[in-house]
N, C-alpha and C. Protein backbone atom coordinates (compact mmCIF):
# COMPACT_ATOMS: atom_id res chain seq x y z
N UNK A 1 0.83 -1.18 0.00
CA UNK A 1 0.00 0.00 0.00
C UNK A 1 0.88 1.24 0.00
N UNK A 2 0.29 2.38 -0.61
CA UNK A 2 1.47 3.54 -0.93
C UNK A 2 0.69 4.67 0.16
N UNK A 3 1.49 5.26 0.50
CA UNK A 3 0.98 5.96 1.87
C UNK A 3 1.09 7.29 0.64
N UNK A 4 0.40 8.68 1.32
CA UNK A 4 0.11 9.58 0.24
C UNK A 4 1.37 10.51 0.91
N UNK A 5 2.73 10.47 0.09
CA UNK A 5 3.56 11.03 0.53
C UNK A 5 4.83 12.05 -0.27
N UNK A 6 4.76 13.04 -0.49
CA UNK A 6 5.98 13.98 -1.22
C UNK A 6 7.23 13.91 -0.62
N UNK A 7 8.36 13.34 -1.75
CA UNK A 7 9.17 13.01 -1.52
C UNK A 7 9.79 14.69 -1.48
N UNK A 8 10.52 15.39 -0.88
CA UNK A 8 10.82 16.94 -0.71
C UNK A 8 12.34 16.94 -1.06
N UNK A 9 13.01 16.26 -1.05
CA UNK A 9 14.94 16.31 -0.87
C UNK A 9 15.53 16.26 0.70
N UNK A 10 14.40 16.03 1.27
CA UNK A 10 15.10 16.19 2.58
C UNK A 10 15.59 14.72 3.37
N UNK A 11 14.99 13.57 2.75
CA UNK A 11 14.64 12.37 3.46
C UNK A 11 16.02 12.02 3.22
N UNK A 12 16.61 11.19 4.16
CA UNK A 12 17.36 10.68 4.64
C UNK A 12 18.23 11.48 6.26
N UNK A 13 19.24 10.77 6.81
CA UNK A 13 19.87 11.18 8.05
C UNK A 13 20.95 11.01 8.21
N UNK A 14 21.59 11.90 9.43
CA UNK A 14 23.12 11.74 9.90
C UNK A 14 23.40 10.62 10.60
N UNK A 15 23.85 9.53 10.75
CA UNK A 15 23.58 8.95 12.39
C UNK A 15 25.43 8.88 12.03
N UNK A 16 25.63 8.38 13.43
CA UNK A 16 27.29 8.41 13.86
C UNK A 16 27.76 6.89 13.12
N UNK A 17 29.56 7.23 12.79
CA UNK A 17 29.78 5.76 13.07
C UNK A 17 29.61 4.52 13.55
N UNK A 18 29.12 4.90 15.16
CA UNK A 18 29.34 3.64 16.15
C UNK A 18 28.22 3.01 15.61
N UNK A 19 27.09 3.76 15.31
CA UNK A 19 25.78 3.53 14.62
C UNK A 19 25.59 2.89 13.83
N UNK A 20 26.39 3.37 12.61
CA UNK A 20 26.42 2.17 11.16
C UNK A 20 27.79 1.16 11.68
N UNK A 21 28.48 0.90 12.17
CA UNK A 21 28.79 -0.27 12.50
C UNK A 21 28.61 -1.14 12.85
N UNK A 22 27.38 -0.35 13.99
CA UNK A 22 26.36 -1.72 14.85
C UNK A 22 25.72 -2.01 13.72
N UNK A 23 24.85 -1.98 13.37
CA UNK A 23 23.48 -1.96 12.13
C UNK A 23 24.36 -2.74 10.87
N UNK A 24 25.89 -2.60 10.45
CA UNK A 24 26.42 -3.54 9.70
C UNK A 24 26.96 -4.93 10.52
N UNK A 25 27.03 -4.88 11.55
CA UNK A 25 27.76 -5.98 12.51
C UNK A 25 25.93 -6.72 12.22
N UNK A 26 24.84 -5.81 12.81
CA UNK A 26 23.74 -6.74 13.20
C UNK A 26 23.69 -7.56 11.68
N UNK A 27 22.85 -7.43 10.58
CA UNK A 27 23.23 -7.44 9.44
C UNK A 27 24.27 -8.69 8.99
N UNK A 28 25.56 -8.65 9.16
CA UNK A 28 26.20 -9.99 9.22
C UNK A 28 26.35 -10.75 10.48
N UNK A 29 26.07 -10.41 11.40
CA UNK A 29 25.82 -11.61 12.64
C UNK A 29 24.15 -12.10 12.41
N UNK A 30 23.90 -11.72 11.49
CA UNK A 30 22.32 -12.18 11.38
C UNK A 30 21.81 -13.15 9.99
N UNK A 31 22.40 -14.11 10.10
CA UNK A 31 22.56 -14.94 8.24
C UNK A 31 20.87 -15.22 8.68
N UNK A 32 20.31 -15.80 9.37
CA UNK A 32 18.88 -16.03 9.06
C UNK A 32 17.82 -15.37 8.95
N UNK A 33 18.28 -14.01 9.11
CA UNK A 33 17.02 -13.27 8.74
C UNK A 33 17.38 -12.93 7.36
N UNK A 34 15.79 -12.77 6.41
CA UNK A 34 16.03 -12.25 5.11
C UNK A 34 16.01 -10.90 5.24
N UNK A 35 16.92 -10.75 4.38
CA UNK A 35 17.38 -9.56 4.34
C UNK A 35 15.92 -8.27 3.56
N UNK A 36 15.50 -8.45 2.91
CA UNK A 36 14.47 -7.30 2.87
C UNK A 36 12.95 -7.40 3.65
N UNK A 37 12.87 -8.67 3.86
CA UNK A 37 11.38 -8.59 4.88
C UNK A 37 10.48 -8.15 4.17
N UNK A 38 10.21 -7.84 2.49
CA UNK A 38 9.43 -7.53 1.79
C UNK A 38 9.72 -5.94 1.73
N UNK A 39 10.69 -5.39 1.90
CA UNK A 39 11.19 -4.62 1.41
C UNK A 39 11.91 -4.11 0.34
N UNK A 40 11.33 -3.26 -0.72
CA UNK A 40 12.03 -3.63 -1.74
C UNK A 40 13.15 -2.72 -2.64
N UNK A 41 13.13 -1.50 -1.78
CA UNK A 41 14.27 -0.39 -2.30
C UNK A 41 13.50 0.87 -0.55
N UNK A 42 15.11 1.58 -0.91
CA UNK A 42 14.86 2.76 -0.18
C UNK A 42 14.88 4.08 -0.60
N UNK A 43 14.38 4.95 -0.54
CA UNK A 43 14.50 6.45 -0.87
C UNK A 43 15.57 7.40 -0.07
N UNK A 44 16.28 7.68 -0.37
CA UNK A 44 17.23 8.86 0.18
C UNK A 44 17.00 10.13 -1.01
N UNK A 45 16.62 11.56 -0.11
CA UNK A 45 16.70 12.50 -0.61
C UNK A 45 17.56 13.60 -1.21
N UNK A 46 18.00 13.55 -2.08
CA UNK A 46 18.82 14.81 -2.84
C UNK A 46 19.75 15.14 -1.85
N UNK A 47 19.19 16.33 -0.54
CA UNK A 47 19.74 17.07 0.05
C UNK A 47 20.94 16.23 0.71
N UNK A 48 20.34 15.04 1.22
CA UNK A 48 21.20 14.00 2.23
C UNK A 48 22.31 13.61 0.97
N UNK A 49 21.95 13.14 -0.26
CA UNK A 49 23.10 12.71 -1.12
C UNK A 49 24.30 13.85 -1.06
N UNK A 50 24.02 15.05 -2.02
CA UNK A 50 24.87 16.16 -1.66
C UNK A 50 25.28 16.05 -0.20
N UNK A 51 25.06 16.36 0.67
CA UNK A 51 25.75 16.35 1.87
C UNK A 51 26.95 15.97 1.71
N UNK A 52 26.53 14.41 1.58
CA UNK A 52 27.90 12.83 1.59
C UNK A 52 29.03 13.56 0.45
N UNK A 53 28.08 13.97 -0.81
CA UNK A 53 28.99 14.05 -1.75
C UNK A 53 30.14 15.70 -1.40
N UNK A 54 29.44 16.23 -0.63
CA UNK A 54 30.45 17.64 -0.50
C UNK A 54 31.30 17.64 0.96
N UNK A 55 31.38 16.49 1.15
CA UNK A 55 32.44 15.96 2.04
C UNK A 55 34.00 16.16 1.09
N UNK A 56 35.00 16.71 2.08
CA UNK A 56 36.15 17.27 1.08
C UNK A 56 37.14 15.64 0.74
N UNK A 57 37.17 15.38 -0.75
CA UNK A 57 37.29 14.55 -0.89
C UNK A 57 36.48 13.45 -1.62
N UNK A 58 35.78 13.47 -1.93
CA UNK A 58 34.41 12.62 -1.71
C UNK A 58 34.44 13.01 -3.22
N UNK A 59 34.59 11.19 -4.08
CA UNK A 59 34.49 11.13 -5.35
C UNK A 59 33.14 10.07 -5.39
N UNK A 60 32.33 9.77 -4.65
CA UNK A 60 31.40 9.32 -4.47
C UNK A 60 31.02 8.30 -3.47
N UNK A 61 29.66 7.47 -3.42
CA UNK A 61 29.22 7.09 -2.10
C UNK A 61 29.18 5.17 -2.28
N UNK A 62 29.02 4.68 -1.23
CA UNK A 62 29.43 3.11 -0.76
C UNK A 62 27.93 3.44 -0.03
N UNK A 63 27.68 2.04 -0.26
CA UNK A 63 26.28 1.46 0.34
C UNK A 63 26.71 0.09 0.82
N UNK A 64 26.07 0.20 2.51
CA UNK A 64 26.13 -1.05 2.89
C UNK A 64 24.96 -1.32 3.32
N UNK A 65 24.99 -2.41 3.67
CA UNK A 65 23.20 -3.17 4.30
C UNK A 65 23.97 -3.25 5.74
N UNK A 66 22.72 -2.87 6.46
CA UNK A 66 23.18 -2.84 7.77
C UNK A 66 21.18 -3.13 8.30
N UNK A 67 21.18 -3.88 9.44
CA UNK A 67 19.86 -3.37 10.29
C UNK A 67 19.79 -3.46 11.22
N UNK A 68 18.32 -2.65 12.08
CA UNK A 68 18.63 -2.34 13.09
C UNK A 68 17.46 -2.73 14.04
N UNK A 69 16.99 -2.78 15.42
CA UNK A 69 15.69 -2.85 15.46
C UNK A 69 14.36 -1.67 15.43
N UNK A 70 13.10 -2.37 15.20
CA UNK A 70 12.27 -1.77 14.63
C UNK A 70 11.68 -0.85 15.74
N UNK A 71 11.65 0.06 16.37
CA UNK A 71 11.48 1.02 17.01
C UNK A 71 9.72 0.56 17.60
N UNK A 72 8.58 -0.11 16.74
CA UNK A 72 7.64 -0.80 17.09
C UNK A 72 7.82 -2.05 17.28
N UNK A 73 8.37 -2.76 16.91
CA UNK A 73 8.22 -4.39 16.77
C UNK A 73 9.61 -5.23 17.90
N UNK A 74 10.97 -4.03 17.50
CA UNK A 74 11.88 -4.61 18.19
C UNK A 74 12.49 -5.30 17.36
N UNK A 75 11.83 -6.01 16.52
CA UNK A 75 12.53 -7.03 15.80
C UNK A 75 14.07 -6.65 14.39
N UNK A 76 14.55 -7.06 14.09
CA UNK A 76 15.58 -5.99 13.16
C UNK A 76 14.80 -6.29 11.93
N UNK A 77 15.21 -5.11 11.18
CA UNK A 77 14.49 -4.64 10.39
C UNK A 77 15.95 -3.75 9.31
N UNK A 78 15.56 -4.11 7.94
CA UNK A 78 16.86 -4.10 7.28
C UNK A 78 16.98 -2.27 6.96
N UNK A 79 18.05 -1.69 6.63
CA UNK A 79 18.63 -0.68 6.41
C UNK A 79 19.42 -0.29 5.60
N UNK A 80 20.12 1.04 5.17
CA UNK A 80 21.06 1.06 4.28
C UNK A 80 21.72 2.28 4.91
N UNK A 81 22.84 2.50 4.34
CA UNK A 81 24.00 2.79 5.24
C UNK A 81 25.24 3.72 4.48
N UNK A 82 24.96 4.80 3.87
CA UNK A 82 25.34 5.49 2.63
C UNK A 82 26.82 6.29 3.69
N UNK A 83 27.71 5.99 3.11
CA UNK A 83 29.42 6.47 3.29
C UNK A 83 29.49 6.98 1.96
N UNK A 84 30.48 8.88 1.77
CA UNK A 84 31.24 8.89 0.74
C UNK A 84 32.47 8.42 1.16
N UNK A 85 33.44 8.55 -0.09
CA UNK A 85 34.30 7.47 -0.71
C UNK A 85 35.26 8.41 -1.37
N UNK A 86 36.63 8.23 -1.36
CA UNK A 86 37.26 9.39 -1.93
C UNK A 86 37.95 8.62 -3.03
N UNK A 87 38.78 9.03 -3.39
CA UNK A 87 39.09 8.72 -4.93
C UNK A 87 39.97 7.14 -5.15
N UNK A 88 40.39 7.03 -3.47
CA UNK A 88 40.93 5.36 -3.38
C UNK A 88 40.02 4.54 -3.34
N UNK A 89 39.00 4.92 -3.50
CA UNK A 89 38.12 3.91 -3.25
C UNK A 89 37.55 3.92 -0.91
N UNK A 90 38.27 4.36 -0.86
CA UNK A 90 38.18 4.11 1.07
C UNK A 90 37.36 5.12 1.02
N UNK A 91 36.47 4.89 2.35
CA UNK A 91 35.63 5.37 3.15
C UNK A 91 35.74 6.24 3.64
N UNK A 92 35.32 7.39 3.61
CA UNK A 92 35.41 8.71 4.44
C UNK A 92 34.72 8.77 6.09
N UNK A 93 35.09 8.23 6.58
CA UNK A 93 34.96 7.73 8.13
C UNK A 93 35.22 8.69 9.27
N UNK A 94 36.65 9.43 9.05
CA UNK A 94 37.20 10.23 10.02
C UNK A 94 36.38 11.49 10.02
N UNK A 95 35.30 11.50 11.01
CA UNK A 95 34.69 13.50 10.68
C UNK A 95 34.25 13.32 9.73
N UNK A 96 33.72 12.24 8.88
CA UNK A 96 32.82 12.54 7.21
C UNK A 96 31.19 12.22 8.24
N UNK A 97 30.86 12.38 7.14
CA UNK A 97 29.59 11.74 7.52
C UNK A 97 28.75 10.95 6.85
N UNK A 98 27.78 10.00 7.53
CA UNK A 98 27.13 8.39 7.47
C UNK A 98 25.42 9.05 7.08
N UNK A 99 24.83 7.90 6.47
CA UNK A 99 23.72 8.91 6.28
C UNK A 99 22.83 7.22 6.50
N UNK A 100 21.70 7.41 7.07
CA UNK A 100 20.46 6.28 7.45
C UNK A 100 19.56 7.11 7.24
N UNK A 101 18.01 6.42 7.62
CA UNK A 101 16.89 7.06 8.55
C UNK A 101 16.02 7.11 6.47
N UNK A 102 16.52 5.71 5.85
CA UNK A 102 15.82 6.25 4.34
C UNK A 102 14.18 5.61 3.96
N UNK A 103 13.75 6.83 3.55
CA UNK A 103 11.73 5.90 3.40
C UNK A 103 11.98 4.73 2.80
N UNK A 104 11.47 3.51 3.59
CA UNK A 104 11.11 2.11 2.52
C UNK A 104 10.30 2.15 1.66
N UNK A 105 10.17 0.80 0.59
CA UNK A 105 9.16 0.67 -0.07
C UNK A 105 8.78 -0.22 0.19
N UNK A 106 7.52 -0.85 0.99
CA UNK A 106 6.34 -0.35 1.02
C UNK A 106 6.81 0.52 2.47
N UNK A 107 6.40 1.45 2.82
CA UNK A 107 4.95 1.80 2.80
C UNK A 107 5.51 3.46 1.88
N UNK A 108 6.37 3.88 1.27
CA UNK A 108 6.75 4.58 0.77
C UNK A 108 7.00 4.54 -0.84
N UNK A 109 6.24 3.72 -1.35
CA UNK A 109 6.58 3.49 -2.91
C UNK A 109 5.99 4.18 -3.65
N UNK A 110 6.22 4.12 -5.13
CA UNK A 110 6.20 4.77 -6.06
C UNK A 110 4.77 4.64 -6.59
N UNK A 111 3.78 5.68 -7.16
CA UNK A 111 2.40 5.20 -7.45
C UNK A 111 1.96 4.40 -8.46
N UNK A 112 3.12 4.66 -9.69
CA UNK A 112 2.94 4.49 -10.91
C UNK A 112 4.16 3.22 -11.57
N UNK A 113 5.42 3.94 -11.71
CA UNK A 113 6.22 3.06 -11.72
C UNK A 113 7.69 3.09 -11.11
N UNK A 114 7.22 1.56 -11.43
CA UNK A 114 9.05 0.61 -9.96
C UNK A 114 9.71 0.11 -10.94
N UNK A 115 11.13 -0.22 -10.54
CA UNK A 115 12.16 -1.26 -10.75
C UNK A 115 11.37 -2.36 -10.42
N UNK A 116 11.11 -1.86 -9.22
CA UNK A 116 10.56 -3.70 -8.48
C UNK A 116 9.41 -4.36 -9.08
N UNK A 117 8.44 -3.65 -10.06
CA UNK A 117 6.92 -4.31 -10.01
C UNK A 117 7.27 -4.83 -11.50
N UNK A 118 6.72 -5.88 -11.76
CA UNK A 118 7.27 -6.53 -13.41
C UNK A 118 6.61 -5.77 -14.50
């Protein structure tokens, strides 16, 4: 079901290192849960991309799967985990910044058309 929602440029978040480390540790200490739970892409907004990308240095961004628990359920619940990346390829970690907090699909999907729908 598609919730009635304008995507603005703002969606996505800062959270800290220690943060996306846990959420990538949970994530691979977790082989039996499936990984999307019927989840099938995430939305990150414009503003949050730029951010990552105007990190000094920053020839573009690394995505990891990381999750975390579900703030209702408790249960973990999958995530993504956006690092820029400087021109070696490595992670901008030191003082860069990590970006989470991105709308799922469902309950955040597209009205018309997906990657995901055949």
């Amino acid at each position: 079901m598609t919730k009635n929602f304008k995507f603005d440029g703002t969606e996505g978040g800062l959270i800290t290192e220690p943060a996306a480390r846990a959420m990538i540790q949970n994530y691979k200490n977790s082989p039996s849960i499936t990984w999307n739970q019927g989840i099938v892409g995430h939305f990150f907004g414009k503003n949050i991309i730029e951010e990552l990308l105007g990190e000094p240095n920053a020839k573009g961004i690394r995505i990891y799967y990381g999750s975390k628990p579900s703030l209702s359920s408790g249960t973990l619940e999958p995530q993504l985990i956006l690092v820029p990346v400087d021109e070696n390829g490595d992670d901008l970690i030191a003082n860069a910044k990590i970006a989470d907090i991105s709308r799922p699909c469902p309950d955040f999907c597209p009205k018309t058309t997906s990657l995901a729908t055949p």
